[in-house]
Protein backbone atom coordinates (compact mmCIF):
# COMPACT_ATOMS: atom_id res chain seq x y z
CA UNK A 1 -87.43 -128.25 -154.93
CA UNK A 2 -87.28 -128.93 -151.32
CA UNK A 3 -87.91 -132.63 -151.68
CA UNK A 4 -84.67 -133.12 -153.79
CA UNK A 5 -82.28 -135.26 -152.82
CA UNK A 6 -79.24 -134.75 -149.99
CA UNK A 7 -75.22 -135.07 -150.55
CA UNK A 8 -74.86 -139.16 -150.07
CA UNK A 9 -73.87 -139.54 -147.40
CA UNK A 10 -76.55 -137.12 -145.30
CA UNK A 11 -79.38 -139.59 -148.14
CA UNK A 12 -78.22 -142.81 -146.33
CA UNK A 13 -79.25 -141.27 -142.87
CA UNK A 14 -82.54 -139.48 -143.75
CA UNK A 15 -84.06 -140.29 -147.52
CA UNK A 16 -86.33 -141.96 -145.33
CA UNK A 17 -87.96 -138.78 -143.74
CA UNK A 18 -88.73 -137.33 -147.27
CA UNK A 19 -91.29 -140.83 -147.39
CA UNK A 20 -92.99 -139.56 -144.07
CA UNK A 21 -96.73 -138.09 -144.68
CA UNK A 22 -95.60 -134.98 -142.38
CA UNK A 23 -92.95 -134.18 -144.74
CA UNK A 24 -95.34 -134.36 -147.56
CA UNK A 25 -97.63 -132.28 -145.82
CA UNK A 26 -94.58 -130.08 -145.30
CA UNK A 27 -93.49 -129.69 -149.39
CA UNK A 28 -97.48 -129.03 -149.74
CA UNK A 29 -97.44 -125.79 -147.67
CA UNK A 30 -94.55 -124.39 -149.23
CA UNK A 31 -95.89 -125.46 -152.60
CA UNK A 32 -99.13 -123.36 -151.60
CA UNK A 33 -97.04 -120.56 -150.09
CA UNK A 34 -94.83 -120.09 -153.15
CA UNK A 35 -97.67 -120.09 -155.34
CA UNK A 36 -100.15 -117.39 -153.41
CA UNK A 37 -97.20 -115.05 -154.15
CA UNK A 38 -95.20 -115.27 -150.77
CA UNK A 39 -91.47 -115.01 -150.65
CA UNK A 40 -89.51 -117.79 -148.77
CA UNK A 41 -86.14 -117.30 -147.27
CA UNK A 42 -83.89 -119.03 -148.16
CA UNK A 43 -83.95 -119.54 -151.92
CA UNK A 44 -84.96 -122.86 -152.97
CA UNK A 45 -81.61 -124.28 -153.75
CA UNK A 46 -80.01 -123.02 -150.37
CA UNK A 47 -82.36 -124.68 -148.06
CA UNK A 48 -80.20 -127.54 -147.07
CA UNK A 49 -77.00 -125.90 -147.95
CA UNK A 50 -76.11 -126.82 -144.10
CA UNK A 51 -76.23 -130.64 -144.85
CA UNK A 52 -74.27 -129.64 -148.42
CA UNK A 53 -71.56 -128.05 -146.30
CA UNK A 54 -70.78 -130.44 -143.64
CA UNK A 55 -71.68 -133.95 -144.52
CA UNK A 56 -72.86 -136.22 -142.65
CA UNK A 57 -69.54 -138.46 -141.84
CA UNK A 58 -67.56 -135.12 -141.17
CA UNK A 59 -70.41 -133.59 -138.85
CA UNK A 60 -68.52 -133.20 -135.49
CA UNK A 61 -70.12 -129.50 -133.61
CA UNK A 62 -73.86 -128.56 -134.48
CA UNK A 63 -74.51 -124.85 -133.43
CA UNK A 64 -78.36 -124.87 -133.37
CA UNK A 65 -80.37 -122.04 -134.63
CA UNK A 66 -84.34 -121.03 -134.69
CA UNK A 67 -85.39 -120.43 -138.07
CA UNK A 68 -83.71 -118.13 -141.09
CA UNK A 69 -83.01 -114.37 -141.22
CA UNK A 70 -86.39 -112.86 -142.62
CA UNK A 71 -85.14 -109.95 -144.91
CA UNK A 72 -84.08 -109.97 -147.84
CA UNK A 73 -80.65 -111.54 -148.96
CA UNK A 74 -79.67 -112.71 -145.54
CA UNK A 75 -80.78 -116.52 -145.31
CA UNK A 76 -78.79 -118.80 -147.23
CA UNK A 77 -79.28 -122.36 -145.76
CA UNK A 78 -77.00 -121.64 -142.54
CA UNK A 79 -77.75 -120.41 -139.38
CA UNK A 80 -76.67 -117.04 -137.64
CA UNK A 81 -74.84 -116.63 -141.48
CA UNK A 82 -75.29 -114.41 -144.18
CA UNK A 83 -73.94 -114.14 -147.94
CA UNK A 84 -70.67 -112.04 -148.74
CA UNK A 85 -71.65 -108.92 -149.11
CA UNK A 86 -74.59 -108.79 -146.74
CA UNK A 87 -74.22 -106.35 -143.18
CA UNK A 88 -73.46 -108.74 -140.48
CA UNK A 89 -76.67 -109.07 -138.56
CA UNK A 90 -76.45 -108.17 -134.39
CA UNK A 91 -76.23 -111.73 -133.36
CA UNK A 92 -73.67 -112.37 -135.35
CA UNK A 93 -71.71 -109.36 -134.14
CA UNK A 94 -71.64 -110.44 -130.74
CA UNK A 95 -70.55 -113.84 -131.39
CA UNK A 96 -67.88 -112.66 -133.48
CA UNK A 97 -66.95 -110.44 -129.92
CA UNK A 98 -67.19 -113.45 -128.12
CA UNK A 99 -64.88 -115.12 -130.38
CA UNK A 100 -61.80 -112.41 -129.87
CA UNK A 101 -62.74 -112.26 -126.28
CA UNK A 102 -62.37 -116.25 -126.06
CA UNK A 103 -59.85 -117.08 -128.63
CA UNK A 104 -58.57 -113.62 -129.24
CA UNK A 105 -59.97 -113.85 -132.86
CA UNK A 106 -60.31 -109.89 -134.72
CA UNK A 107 -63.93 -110.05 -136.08
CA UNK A 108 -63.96 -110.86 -139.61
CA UNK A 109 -66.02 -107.92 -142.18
CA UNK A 110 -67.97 -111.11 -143.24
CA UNK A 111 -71.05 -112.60 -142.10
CA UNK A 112 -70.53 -115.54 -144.11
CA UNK A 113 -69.77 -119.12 -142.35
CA UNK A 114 -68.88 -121.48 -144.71
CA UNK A 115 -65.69 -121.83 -143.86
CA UNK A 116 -66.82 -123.38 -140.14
CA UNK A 117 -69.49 -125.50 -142.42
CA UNK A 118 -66.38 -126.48 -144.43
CA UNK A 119 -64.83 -127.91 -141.09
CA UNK A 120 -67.80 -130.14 -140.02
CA UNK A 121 -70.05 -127.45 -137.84
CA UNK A 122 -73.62 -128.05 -138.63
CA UNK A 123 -74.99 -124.48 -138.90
CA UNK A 124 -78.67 -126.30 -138.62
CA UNK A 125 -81.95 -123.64 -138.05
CA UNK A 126 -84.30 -126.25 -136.20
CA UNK A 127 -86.90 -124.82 -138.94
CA UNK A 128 -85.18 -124.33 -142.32
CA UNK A 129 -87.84 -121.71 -144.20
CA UNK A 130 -89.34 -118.57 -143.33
CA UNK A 131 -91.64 -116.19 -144.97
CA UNK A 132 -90.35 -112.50 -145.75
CA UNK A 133 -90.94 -109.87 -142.80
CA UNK A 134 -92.51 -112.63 -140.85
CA UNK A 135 -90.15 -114.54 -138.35
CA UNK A 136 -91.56 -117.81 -136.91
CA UNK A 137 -93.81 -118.04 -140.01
CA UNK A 138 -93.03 -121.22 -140.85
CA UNK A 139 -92.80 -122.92 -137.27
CA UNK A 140 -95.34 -124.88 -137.49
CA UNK A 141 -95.15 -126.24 -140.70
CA UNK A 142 -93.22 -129.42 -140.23
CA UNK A 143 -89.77 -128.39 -140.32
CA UNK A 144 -88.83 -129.03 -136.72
CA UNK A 145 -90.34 -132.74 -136.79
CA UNK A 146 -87.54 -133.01 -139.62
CA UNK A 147 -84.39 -131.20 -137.49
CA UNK A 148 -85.38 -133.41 -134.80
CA UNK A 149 -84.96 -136.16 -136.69
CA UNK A 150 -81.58 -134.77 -137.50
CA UNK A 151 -80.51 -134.62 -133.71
CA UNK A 152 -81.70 -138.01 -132.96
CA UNK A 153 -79.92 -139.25 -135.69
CA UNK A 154 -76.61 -137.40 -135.20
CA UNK A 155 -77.02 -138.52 -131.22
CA UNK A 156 -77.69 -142.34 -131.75
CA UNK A 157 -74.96 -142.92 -134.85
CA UNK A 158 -72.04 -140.36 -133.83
CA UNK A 159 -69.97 -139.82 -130.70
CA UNK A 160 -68.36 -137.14 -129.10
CA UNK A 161 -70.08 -134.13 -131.18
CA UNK A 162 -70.28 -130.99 -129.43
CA UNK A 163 -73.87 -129.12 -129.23
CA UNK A 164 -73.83 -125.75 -129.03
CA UNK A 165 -77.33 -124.40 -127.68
CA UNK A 166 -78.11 -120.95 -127.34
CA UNK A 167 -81.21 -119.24 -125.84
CA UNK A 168 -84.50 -121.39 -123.96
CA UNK A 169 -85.51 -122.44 -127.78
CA UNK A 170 -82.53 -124.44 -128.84
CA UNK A 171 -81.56 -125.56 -125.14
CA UNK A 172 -85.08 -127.72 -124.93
CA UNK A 173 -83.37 -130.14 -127.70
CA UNK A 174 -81.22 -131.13 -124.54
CA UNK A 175 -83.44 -134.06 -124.29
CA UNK A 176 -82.55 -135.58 -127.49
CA UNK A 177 -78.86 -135.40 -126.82
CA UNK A 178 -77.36 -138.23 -124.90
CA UNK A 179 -74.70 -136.32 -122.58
CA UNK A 180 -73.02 -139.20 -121.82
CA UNK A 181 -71.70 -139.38 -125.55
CA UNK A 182 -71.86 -135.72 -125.94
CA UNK A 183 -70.41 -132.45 -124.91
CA UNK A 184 -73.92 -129.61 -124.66
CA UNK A 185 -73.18 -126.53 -123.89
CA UNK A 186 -75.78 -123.95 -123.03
CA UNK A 187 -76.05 -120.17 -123.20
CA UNK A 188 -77.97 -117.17 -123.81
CA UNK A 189 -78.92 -116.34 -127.28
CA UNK A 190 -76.38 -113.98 -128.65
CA UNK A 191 -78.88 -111.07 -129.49
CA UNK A 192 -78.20 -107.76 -128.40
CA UNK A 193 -81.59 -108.21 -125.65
CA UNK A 194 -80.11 -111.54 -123.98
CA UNK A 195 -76.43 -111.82 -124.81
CA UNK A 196 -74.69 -110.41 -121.87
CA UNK A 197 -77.20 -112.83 -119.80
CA UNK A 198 -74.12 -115.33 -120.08
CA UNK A 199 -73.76 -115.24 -123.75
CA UNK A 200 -70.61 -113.22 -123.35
CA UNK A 201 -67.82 -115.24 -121.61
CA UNK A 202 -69.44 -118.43 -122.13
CA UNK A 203 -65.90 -119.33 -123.60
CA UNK A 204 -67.86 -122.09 -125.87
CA UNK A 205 -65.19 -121.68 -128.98
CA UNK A 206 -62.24 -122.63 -126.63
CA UNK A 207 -64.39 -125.44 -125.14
CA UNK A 208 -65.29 -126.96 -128.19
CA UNK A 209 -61.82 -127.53 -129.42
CA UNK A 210 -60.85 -128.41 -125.50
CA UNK A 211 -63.11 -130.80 -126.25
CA UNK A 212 -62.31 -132.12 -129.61
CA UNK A 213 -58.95 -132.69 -128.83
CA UNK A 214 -59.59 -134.70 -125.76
CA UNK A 215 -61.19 -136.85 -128.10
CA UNK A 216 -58.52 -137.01 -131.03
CA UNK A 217 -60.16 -134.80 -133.16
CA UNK A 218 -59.35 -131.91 -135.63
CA UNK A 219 -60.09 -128.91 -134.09
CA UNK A 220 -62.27 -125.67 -135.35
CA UNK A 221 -60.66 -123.43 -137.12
CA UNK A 222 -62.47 -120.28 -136.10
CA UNK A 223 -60.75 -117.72 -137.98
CA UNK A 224 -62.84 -116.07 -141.08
C-alpha cells in the first residue's frame, strides 16, 4: 500500500523516512481509516504518482499544493490535476487563464498534468491523502512531516529549482528553501475567492523558464 517502495532514484533520497515511527504511525491511520469504511482520495496506487512522474534526478520546478481534490475521481497523486475525462476544477481554470495571459497558451479541455510531471515539475500536495467530502481530513496525520522532508531534501541536494508557492499555506515552506540556491516565487492561491489578489499576472510560467534558462536548463513546456 502506501508504504511500498518509490521509483529508484526518489528510494535513494527517502527509503529512510518509511523507517521513521511517524510514518508508521502514519500507514496505521490510513490502515484504520480504510478499514472503518472511509474512502481515501487518491486511490492507493496513485498516491505518489508525483514522485513516479518526475524523478528525483529530473526534479527541476515543484508547484506546491495543500492536500487532494475531495470528490470523487478527481485526485490522482498530483496536485491542482485531475484524470482525463474529469471537469477541470476552478483552480485549475484560472491557472490555465493565467497561462494564455502569460505565455499566450489557449487553455487545454484537460485537467490532466502529466505532461508538466513528464518534464520534471513536482506536482507535490504537502499532504498526499484525503478523506471523501472532507478537505483537510487528513492534515494532521503525518503527511506533511513527510513533504517536508521532501523540500529539505530537494533544497540541500539540488540547485537552481524553481518553487512555485501559492496562497499563505504553501508560502510558509519559504523557510525550508534556501533562496540563495533557489528561485521562490509567491502568489495568491488560484481559487476563484483569492486569485485576482495577485494570482492573475503573477507571470510565474514565463519566470520559471526565464529562470531555467539562465541556468542552462530545459525549459517547461507548458502547452497541454
Amino acid at each position: 500500500m502506501v508504504g511500498r517502495a518509490l521509483t529508484a532514484d526518489w528510494s535513494q533520497q527517502l527509503d529512510f523516512i518509511f523507517k521513521q515511527d511517524y510514518y508508521q504511525q502514519l500507514l496505521e491511520f490510513l490502515e484504520y481509516e480504510s478499514t472503518h469504511n472511509k474512502t481515501i482520495y487518491p486511490p492507493q496506487d496513485q498516491i505518489f504518482n508525483a514522485f513516479d512522474l518526475s524523478s528525483f534526478e529530473n526534479t527541476k520546478v515543484i508547484i506546491l499544493g495543500q492536500d487532494p481534490y475531495h470528490n470523487e475521481g478527481q485526485a490522482h497523486g498530483l496536485s491542482f490535476s485531475v484524470p482525463e475525462g474529469v471537469s477541470i476544477p476552478p483552480s485549475l481554470r484560472n491557472i490555465y487563464q493565467e497561462l494564455f495571459s502569460d505565455l499566450d497558451i489557449t487553455p487545454s479541455q484537460s485537467g490532466n498534468l502529466t505532461h508538466w510531471a513528464s518534464q520534471g515539475v513536482l506536482l507535490l500536495n504537502s499532504v498526499l491523502t484525503v478523506e471523501k467530502n472532507s478537505p483537510g481530513s487528513h492534515s494532521k496525520s503525518g503527511w506533511v512531516d513527510f513533504t517536508d522532508t521532501v523540500i529539505d531534501i530537494l533544497n540541500e541536494k539540488k540547485q537552481n529549482l524553481v518553487f512555485l508557492l501559492w496562497g499563505a499555506y504553501a508560502q510558509q515552506k519559504v523557510e525550508l528553501i534556501d533562496q540563495d540556491k533557489h528561485l521562490v516565487l509567491t502568489a495568491a492561491h488560484p481559487s476563484p475567492f483569492s486569485a485576482h489578489k495577485g494570482f492573475f499576472g503573477a507571470n510565474h510560467f514565463s519566470q520559471t523558464n526565464d529562470y531555467l534558462k539562465m541556468h542552462n536548463q530545459q525549459t517547461i513546456n507548458w502547452k497541454l
